[in-house]
N, C-alpha and C. Protein backbone atom coordinates (compact mmCIF):
# COMPACT_ATOMS: atom_id res chain seq x y z
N UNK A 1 47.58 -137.71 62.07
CA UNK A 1 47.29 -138.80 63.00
C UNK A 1 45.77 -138.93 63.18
N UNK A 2 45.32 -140.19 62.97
CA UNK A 2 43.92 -140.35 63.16
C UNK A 2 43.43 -140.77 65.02
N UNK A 3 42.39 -139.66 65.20
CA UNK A 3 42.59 -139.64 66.55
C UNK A 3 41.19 -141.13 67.19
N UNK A 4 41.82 -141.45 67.96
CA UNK A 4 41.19 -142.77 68.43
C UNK A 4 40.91 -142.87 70.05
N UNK A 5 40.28 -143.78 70.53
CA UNK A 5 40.09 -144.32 71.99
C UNK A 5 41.68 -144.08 72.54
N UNK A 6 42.27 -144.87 71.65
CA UNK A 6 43.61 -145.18 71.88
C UNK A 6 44.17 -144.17 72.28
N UNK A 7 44.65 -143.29 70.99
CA UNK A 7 45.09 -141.70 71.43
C UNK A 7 44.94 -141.01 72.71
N UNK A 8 43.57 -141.56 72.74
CA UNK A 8 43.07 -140.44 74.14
C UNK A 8 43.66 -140.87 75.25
N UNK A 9 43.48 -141.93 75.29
CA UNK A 9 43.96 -143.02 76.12
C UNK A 9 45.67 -142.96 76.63
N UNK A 10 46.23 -142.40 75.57
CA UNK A 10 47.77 -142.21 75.77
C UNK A 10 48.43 -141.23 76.06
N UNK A 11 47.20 -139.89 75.68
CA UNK A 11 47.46 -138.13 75.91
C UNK A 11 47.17 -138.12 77.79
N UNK A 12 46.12 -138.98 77.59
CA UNK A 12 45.95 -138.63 79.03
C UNK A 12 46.76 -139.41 80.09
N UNK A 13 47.26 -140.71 79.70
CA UNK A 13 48.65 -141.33 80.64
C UNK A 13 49.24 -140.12 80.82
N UNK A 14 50.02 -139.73 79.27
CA UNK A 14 51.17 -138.62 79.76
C UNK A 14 50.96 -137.75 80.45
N UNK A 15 49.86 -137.57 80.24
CA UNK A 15 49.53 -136.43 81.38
C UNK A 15 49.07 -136.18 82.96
N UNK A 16 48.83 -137.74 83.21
CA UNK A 16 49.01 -137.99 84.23
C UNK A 16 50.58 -138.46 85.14
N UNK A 17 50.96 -138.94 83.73
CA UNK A 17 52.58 -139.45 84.63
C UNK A 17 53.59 -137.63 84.46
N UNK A 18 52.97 -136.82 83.99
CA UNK A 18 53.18 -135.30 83.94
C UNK A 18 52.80 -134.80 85.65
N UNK A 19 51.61 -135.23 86.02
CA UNK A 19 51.25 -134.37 87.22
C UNK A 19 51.78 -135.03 88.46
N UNK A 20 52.22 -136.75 87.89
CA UNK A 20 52.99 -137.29 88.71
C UNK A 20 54.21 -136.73 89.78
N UNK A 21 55.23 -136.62 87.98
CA UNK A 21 56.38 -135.86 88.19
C UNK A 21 56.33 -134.52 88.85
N UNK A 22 55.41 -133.53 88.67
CA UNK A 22 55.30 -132.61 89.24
C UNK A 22 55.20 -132.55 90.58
N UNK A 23 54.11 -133.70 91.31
CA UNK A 23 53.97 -133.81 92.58
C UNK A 23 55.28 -134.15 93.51
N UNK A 24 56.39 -135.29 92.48
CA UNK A 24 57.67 -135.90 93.18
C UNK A 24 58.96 -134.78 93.46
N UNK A 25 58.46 -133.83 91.92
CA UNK A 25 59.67 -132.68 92.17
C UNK A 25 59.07 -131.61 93.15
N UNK A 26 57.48 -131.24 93.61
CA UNK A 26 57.55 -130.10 94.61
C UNK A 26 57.81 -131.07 95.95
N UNK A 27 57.65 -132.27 96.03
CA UNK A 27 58.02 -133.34 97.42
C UNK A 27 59.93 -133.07 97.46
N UNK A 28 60.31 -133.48 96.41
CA UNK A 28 62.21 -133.74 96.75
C UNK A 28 62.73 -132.24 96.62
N UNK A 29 62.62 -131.19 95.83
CA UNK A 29 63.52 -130.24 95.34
C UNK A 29 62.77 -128.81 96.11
N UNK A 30 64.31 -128.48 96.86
CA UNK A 30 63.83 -127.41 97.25
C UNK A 30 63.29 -125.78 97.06
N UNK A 31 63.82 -125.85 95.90
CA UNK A 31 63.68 -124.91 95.14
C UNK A 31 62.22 -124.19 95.13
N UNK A 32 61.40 -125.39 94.22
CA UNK A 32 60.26 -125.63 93.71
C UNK A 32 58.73 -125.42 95.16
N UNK A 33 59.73 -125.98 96.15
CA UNK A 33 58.51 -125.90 97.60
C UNK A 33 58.82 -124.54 98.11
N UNK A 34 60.37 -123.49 97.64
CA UNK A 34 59.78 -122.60 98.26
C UNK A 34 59.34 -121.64 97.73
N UNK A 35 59.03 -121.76 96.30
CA UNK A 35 58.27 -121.34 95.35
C UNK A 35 56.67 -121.49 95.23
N UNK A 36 56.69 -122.59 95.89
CA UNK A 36 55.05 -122.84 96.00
C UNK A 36 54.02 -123.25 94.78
N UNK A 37 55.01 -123.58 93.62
CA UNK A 37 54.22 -124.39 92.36
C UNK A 37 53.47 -125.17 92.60
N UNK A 38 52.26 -124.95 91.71
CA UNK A 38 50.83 -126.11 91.98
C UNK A 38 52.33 -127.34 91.42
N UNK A 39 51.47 -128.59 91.59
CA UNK A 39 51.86 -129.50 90.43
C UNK A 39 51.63 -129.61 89.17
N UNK A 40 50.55 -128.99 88.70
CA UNK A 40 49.88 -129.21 88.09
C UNK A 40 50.64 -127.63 86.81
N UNK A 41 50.93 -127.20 87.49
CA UNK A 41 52.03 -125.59 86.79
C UNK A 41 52.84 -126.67 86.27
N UNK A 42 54.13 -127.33 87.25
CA UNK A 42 55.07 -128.08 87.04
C UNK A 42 54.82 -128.80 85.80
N UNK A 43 53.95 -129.44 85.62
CA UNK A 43 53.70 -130.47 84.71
C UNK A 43 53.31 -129.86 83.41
N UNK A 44 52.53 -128.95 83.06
CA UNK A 44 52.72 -128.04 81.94
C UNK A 44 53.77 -127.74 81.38
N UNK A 45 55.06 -127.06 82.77
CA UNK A 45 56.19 -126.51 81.87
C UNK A 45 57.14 -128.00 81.24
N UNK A 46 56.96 -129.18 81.96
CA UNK A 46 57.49 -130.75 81.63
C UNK A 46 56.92 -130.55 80.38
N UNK A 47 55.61 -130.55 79.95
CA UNK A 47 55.00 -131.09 78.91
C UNK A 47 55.22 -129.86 77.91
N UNK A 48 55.57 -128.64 78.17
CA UNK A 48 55.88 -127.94 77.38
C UNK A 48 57.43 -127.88 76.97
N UNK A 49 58.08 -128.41 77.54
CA UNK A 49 59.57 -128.44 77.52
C UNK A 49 59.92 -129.38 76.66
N UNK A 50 59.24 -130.88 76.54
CA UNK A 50 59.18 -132.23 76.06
C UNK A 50 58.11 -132.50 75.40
N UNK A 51 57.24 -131.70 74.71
CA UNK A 51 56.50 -131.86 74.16
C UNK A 51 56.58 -131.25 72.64
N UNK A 52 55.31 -131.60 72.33
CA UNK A 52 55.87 -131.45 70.28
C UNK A 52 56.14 -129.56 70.33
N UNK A 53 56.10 -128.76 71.24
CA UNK A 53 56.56 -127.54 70.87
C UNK A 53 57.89 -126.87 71.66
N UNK A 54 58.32 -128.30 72.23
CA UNK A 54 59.65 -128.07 72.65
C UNK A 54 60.72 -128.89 72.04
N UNK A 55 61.04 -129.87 72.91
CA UNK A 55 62.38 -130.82 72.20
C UNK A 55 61.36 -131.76 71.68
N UNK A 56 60.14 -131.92 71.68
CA UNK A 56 59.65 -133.09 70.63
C UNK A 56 59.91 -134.67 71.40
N UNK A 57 59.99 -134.78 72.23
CA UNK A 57 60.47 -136.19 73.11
C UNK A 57 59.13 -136.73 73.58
N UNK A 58 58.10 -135.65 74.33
CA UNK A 58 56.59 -136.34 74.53
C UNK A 58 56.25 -136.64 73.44
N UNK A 59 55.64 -137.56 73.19
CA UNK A 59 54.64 -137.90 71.77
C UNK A 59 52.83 -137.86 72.26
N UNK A 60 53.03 -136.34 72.37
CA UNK A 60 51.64 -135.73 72.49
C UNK A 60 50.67 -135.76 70.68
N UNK A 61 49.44 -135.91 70.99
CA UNK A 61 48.74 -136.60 69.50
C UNK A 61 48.97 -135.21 69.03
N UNK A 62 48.16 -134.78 67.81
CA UNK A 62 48.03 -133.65 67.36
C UNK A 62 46.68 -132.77 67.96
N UNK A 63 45.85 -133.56 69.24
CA UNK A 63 44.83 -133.17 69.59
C UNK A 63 45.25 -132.59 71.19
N UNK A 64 46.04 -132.13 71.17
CA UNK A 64 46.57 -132.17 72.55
C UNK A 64 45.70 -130.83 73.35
N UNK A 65 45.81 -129.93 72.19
CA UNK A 65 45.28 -128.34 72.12
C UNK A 65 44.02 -128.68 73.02
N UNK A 66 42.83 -129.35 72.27
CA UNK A 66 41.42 -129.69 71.96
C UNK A 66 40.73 -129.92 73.51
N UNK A 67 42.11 -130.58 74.55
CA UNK A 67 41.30 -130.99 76.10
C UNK A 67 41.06 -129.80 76.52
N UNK A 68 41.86 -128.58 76.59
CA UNK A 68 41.19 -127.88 77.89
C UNK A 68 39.59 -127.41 77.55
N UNK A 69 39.69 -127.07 76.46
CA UNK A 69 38.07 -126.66 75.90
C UNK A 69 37.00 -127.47 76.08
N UNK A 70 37.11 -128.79 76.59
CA UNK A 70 36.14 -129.64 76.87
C UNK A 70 36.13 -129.70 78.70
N UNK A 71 37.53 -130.16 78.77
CA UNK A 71 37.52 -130.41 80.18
C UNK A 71 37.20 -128.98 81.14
N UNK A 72 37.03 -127.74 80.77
CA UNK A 72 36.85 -126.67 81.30
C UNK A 72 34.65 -126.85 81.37
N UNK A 73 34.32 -127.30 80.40
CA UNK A 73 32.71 -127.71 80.29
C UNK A 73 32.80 -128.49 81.61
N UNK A 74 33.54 -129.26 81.75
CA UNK A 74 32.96 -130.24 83.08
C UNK A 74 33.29 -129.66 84.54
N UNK A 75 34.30 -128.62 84.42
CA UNK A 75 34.71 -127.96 85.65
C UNK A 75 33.63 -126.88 86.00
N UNK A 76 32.93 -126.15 84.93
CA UNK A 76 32.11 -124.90 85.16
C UNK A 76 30.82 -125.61 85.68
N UNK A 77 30.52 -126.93 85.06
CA UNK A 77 29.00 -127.66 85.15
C UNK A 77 29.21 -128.42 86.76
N UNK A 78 30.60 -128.53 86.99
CA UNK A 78 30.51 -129.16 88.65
C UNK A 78 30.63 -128.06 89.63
N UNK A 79 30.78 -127.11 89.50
CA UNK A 79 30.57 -125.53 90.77
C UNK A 79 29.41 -125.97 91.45
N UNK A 80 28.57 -126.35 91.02
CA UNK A 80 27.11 -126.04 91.67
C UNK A 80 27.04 -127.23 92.70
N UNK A 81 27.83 -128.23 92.27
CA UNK A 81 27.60 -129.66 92.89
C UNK A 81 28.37 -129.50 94.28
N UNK A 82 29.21 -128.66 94.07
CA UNK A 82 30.30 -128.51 95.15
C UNK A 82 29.51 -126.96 96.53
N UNK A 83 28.74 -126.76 96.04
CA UNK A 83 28.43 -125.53 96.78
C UNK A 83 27.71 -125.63 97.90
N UNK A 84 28.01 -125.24 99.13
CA UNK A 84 27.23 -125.55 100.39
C UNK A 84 26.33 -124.97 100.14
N UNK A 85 24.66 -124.86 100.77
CA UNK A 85 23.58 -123.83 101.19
C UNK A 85 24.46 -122.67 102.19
N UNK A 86 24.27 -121.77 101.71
CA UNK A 86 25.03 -120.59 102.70
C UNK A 86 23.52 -119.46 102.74
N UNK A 87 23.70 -118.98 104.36
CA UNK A 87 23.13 -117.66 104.64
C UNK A 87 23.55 -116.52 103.91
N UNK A 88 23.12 -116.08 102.63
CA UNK A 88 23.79 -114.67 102.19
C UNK A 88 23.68 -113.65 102.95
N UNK A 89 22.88 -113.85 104.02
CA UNK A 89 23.90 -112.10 104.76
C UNK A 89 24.61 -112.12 105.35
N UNK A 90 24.49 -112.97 106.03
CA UNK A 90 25.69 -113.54 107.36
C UNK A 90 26.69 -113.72 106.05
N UNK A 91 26.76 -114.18 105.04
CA UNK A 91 28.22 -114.16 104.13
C UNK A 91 28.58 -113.26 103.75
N UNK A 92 27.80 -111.79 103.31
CA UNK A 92 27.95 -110.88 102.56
C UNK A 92 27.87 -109.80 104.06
N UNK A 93 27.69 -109.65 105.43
CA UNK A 93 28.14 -109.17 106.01
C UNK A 93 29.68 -109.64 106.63
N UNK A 94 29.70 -110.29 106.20
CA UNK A 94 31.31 -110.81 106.71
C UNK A 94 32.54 -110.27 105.46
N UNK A 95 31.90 -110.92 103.76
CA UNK A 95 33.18 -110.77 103.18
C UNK A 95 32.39 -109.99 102.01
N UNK A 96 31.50 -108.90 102.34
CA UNK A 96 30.89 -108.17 101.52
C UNK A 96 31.85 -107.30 100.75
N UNK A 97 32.93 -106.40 101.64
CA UNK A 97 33.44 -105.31 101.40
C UNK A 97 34.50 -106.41 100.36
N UNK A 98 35.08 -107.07 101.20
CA UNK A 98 36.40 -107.96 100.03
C UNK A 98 35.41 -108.34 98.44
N UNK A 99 34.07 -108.64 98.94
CA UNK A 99 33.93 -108.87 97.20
C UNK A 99 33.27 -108.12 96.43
N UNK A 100 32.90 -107.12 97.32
CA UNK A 100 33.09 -105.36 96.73
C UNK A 100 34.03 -105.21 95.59
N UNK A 101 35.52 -105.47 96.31
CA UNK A 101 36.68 -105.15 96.12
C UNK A 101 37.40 -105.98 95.15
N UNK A 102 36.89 -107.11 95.12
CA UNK A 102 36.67 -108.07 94.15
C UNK A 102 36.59 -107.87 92.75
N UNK A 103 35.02 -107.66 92.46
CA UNK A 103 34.03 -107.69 91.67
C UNK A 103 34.72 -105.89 90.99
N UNK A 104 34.80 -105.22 91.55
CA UNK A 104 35.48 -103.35 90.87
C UNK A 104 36.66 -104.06 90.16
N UNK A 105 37.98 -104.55 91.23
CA UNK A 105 38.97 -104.99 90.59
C UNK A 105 38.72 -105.84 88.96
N UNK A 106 37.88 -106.99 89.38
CA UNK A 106 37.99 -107.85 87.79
C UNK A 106 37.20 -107.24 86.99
N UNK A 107 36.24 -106.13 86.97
CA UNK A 107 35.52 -105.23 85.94
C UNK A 107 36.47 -104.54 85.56
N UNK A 108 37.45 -104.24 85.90
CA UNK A 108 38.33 -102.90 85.90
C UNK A 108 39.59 -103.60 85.11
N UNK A 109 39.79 -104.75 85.34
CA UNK A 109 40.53 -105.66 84.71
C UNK A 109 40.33 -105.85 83.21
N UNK A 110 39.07 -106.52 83.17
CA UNK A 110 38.55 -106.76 81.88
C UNK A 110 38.33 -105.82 80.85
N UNK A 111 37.71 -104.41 81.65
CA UNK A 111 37.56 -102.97 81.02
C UNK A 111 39.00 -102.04 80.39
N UNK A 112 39.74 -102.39 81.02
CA UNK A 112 41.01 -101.83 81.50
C UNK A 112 42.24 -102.32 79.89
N UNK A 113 41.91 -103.59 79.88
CA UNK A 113 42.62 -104.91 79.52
C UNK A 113 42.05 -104.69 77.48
N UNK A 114 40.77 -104.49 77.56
CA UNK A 114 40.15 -104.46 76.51
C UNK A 114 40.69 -103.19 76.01
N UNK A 115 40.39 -101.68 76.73
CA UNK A 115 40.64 -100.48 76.48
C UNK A 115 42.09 -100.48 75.85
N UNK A 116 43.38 -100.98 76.87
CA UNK A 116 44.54 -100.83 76.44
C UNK A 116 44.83 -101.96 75.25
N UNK A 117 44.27 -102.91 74.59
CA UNK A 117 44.00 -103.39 73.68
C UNK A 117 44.10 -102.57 72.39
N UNK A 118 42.67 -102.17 72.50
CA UNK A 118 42.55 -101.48 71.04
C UNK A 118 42.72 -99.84 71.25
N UNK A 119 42.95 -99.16 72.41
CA UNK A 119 43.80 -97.97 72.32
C UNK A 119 45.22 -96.87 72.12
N UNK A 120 45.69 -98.77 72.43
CA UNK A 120 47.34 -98.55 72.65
C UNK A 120 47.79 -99.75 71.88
N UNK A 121 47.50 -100.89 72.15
CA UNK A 121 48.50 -101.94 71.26
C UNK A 121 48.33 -101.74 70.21
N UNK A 122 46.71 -101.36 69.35
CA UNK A 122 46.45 -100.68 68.40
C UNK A 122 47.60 -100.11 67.48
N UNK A 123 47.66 -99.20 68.40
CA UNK A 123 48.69 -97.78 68.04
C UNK A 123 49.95 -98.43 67.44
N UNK A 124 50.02 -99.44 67.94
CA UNK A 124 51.72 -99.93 67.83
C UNK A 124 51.59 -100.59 66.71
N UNK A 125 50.89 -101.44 66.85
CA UNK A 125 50.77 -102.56 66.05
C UNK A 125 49.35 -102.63 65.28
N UNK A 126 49.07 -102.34 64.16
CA UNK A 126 47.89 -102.13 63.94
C UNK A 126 47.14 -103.23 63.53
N UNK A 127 47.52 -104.37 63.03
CA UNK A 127 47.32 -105.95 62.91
C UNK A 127 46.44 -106.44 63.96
N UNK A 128 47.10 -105.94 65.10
CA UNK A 128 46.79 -106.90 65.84
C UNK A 128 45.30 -106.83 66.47
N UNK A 129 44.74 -108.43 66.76
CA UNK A 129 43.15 -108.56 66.70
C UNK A 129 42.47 -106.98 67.71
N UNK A 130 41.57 -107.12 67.40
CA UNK A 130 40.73 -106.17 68.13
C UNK A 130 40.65 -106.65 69.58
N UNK A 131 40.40 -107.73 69.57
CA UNK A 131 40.26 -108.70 71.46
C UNK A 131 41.11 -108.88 71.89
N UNK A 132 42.27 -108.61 71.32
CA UNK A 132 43.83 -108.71 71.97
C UNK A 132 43.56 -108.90 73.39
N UNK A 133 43.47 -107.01 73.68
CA UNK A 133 43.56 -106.79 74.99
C UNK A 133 42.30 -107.51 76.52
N UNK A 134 41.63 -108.06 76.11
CA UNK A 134 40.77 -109.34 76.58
C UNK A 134 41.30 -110.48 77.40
N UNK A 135 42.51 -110.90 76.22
CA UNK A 135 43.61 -112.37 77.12
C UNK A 135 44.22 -111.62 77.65
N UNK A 136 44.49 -110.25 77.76
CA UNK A 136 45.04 -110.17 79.26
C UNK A 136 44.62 -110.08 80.63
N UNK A 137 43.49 -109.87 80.66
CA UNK A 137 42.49 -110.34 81.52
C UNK A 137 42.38 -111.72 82.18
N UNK A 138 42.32 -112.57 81.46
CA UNK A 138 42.55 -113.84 81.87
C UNK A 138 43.84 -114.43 82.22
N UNK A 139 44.63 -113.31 82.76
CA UNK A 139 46.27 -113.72 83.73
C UNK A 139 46.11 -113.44 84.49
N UNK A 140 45.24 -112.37 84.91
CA UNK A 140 45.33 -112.04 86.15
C UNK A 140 43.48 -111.81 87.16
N UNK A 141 42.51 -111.67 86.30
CA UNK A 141 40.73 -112.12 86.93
C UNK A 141 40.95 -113.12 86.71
N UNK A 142 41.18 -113.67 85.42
CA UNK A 142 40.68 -115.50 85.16
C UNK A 142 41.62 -115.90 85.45
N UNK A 143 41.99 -116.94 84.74
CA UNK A 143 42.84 -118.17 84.88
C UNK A 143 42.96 -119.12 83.80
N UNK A 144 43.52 -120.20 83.94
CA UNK A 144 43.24 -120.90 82.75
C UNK A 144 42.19 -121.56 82.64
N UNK A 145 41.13 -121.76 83.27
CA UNK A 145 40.11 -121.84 83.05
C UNK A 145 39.06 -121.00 81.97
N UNK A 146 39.82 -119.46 82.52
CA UNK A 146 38.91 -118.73 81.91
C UNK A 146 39.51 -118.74 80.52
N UNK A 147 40.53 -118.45 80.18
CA UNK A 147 41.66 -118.80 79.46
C UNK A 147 41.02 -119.91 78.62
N UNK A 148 40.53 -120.91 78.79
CA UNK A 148 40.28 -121.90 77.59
C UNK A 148 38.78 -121.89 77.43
N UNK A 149 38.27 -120.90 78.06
CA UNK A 149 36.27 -120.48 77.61
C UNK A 149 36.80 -119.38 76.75
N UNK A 150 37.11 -118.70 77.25
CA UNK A 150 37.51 -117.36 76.24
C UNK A 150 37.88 -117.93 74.67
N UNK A 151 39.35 -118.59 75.09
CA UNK A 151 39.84 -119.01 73.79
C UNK A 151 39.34 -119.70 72.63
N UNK A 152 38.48 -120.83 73.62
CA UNK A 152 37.50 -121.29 72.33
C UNK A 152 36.39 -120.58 71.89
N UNK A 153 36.16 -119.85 72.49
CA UNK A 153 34.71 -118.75 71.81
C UNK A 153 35.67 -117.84 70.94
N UNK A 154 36.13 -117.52 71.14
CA UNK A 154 37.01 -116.98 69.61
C UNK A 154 37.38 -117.67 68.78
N UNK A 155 38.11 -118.62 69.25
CA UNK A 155 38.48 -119.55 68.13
C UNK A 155 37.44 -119.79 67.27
N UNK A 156 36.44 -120.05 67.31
CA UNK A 156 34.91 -120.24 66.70
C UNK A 156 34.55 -118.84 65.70
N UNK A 157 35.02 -117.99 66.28
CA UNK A 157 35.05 -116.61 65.80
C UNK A 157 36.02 -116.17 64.64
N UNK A 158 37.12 -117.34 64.82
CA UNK A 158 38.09 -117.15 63.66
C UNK A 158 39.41 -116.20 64.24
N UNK A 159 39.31 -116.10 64.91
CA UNK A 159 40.64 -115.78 66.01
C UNK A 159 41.67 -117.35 66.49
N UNK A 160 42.29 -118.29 65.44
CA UNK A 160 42.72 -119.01 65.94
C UNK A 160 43.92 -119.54 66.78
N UNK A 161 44.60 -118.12 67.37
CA UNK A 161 45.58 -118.34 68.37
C UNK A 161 45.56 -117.36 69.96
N UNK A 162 44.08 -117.73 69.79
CA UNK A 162 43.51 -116.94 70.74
C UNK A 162 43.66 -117.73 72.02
N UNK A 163 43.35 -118.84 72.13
CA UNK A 163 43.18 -119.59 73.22
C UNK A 163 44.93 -120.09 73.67
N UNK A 164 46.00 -120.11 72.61
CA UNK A 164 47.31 -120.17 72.94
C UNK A 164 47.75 -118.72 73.37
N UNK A 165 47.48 -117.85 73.10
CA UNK A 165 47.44 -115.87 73.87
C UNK A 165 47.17 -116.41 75.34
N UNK A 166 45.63 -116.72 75.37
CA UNK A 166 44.89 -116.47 76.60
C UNK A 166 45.91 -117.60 77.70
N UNK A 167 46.52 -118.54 77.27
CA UNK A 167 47.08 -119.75 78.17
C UNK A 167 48.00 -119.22 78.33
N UNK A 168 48.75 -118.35 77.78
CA UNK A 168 50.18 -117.98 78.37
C UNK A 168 49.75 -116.91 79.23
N UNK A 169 48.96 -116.34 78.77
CA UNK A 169 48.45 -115.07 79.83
C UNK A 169 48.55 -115.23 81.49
N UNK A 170 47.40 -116.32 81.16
CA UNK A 170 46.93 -117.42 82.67
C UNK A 170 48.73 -117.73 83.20
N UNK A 171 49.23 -118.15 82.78
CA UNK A 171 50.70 -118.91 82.80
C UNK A 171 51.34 -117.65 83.58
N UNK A 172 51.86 -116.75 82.91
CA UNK A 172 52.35 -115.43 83.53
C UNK A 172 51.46 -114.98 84.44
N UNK A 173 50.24 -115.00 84.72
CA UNK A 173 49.62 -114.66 85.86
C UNK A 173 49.71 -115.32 86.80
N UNK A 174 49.58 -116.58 86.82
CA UNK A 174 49.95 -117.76 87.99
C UNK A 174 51.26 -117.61 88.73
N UNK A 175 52.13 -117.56 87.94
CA UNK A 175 53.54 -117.03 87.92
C UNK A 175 53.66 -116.36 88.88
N UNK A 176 53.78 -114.92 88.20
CA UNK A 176 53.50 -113.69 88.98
C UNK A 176 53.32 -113.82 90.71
N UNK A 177 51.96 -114.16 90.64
CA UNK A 177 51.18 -114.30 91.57
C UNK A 177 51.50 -114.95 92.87
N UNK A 178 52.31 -116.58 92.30
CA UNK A 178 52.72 -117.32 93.17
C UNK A 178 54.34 -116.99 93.78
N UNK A 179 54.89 -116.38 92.74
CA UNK A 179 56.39 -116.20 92.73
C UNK A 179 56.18 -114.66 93.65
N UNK A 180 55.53 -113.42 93.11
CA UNK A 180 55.15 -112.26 93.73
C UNK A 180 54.74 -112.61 95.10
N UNK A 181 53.73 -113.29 94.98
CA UNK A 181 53.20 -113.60 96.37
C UNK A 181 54.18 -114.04 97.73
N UNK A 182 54.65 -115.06 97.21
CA UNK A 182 56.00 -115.77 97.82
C UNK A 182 56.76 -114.89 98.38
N UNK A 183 57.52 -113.55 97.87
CA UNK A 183 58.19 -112.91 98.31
C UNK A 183 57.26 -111.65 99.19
N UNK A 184 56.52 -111.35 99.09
CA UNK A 184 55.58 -110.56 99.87
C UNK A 184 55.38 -111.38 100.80
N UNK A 185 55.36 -112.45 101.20
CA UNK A 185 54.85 -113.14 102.29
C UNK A 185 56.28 -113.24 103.31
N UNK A 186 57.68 -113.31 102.63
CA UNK A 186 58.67 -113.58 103.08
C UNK A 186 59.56 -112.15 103.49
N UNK A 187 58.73 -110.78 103.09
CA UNK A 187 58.64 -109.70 103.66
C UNK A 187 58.25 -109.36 104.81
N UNK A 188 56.69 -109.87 104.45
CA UNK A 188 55.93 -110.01 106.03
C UNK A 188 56.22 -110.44 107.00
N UNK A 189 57.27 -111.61 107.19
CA UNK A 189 57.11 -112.25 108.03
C UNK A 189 58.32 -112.16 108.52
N UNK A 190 59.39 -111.25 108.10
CA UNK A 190 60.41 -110.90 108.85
C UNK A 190 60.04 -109.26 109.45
N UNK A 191 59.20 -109.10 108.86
CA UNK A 191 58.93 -107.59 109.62
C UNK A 191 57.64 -107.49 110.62
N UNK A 192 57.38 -108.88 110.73
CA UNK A 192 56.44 -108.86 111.51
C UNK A 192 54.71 -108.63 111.26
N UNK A 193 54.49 -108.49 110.01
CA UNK A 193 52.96 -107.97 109.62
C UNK A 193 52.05 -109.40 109.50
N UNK A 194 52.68 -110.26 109.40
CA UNK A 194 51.93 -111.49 109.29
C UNK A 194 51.14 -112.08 110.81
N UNK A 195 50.11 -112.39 110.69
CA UNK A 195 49.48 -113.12 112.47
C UNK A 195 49.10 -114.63 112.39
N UNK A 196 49.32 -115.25 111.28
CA UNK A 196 49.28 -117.15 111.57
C UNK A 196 50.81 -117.59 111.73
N UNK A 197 51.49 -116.74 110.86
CA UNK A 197 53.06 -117.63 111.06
C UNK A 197 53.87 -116.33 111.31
N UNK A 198 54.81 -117.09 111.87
CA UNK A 198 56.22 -116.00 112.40
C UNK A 198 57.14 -115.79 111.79
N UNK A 199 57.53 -117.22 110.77
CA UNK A 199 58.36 -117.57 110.20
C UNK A 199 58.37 -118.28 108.54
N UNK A 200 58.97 -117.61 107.93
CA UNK A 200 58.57 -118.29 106.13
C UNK A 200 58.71 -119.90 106.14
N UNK A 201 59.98 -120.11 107.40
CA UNK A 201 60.19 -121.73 107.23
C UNK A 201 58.57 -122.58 107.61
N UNK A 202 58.10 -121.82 108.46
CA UNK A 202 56.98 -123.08 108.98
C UNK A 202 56.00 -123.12 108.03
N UNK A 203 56.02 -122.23 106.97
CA UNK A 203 55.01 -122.19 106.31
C UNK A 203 55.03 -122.68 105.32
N UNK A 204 56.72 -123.48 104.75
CA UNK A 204 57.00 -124.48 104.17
C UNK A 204 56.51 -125.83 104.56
N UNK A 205 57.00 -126.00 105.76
CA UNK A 205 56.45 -127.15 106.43
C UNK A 205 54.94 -127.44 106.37
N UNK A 206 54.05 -126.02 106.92
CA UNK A 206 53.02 -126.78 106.68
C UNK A 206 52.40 -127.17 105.16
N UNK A 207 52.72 -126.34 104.17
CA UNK A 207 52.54 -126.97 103.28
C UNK A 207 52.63 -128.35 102.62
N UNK A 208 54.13 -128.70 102.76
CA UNK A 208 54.75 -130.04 102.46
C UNK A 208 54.18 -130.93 103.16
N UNK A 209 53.40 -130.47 104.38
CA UNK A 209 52.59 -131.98 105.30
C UNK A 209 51.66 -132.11 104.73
């Protein structure tokens, strides 16, 4: 397929009438709100379900791969635009220790992630890339953000299913996280450890408003 204005033009409808649907199913289905899915999750697994690596029904171009690696350039280059002037001590005496706790955790991640990479998957599998253990890092420090910087700097490197590794990674980490989270919160709040809400229901509600 020769890729055009046009193309682009049509990847990105679907993908907007994708984040659509996502927004209408966490609004109607209950399931999904007390799960707490972005929309934007939702609409991935649509476009992965109906798309050319599922039943083939989206007619996604052959460039479909190619957005996050660009559109991740415009997300890293707008941080700065978005950033208040802040007092760093008054910030770093307040949430110093949390990004203490932070900053050890995602070193320890990345270190951790790399090590069991080529120490152990190694072992098993001896094929497999040297950076393996890297995209796993980006499920649970990064994201898919980081997930499609990573992926294309390898890809460049000649690692070319690096950036499809690193997205499922992100995918199962989001997951995890939101689904894990969800039930830890619905722990808390029948045993009492929680201090904004009392109850898992209101915290549906306020969401959905």
């Amino acid at each position: 397929m020769t890729f055009t204005p046009w193309v682009c033009f049509t990847d990105v409808g679907i993908m907007s009438l994708l984040i659509l649907a996502g927004v209408l199913l966490r609004a109607k289905v209950v399931v999904v709100q007390e799960l707490f899915l972005p929309a934007s999750l939702i609409a991935g697994f649509l476009g992965l379900a109906f798309g050319p690596n599922g039943l083939g029904i989206i007619p996604f171009s052959d460039q479909i791969g190619t957005y996050s690696g660009i559109l991740i350039t415009l997300v890293f280059a707008a941080l700065p635009l978005i950033s208040k002037p802040t007092n760093f001590k008054e910030v770093f005496e307040r949430v110093g220790e949390l990004w203490a706790f932070s900053m050890i955790s995602m070193i320890l991640q990345w270190g951790l992630g790399a090590a069991f990479g080529l120490w152990v998957l190694r072992e098993i599998w001896p094929d497999i890339n040297q950076a393996f253990g890297l995209t796993l890092a980006s499920g649970f420090a990064g994201g898919h953000e980081t997930a499609a910087a990573i992926g294309v700097a390898f890809e460049k490197h000649g690692w070319d299913e690096a950036k499809s590794l690193a997205m499922t990674s992100a995918t199962v980490g989001i997951l995890a996280a939101v689904v894990g989270g969800i039930f830890l919160i619905k722990i808390g709040t029948r045993k009492g450890y929680t201090k904004y809400i009392s109850d898992y229901k209101n915290l549906r509600v306020l969401y959905n408003e």
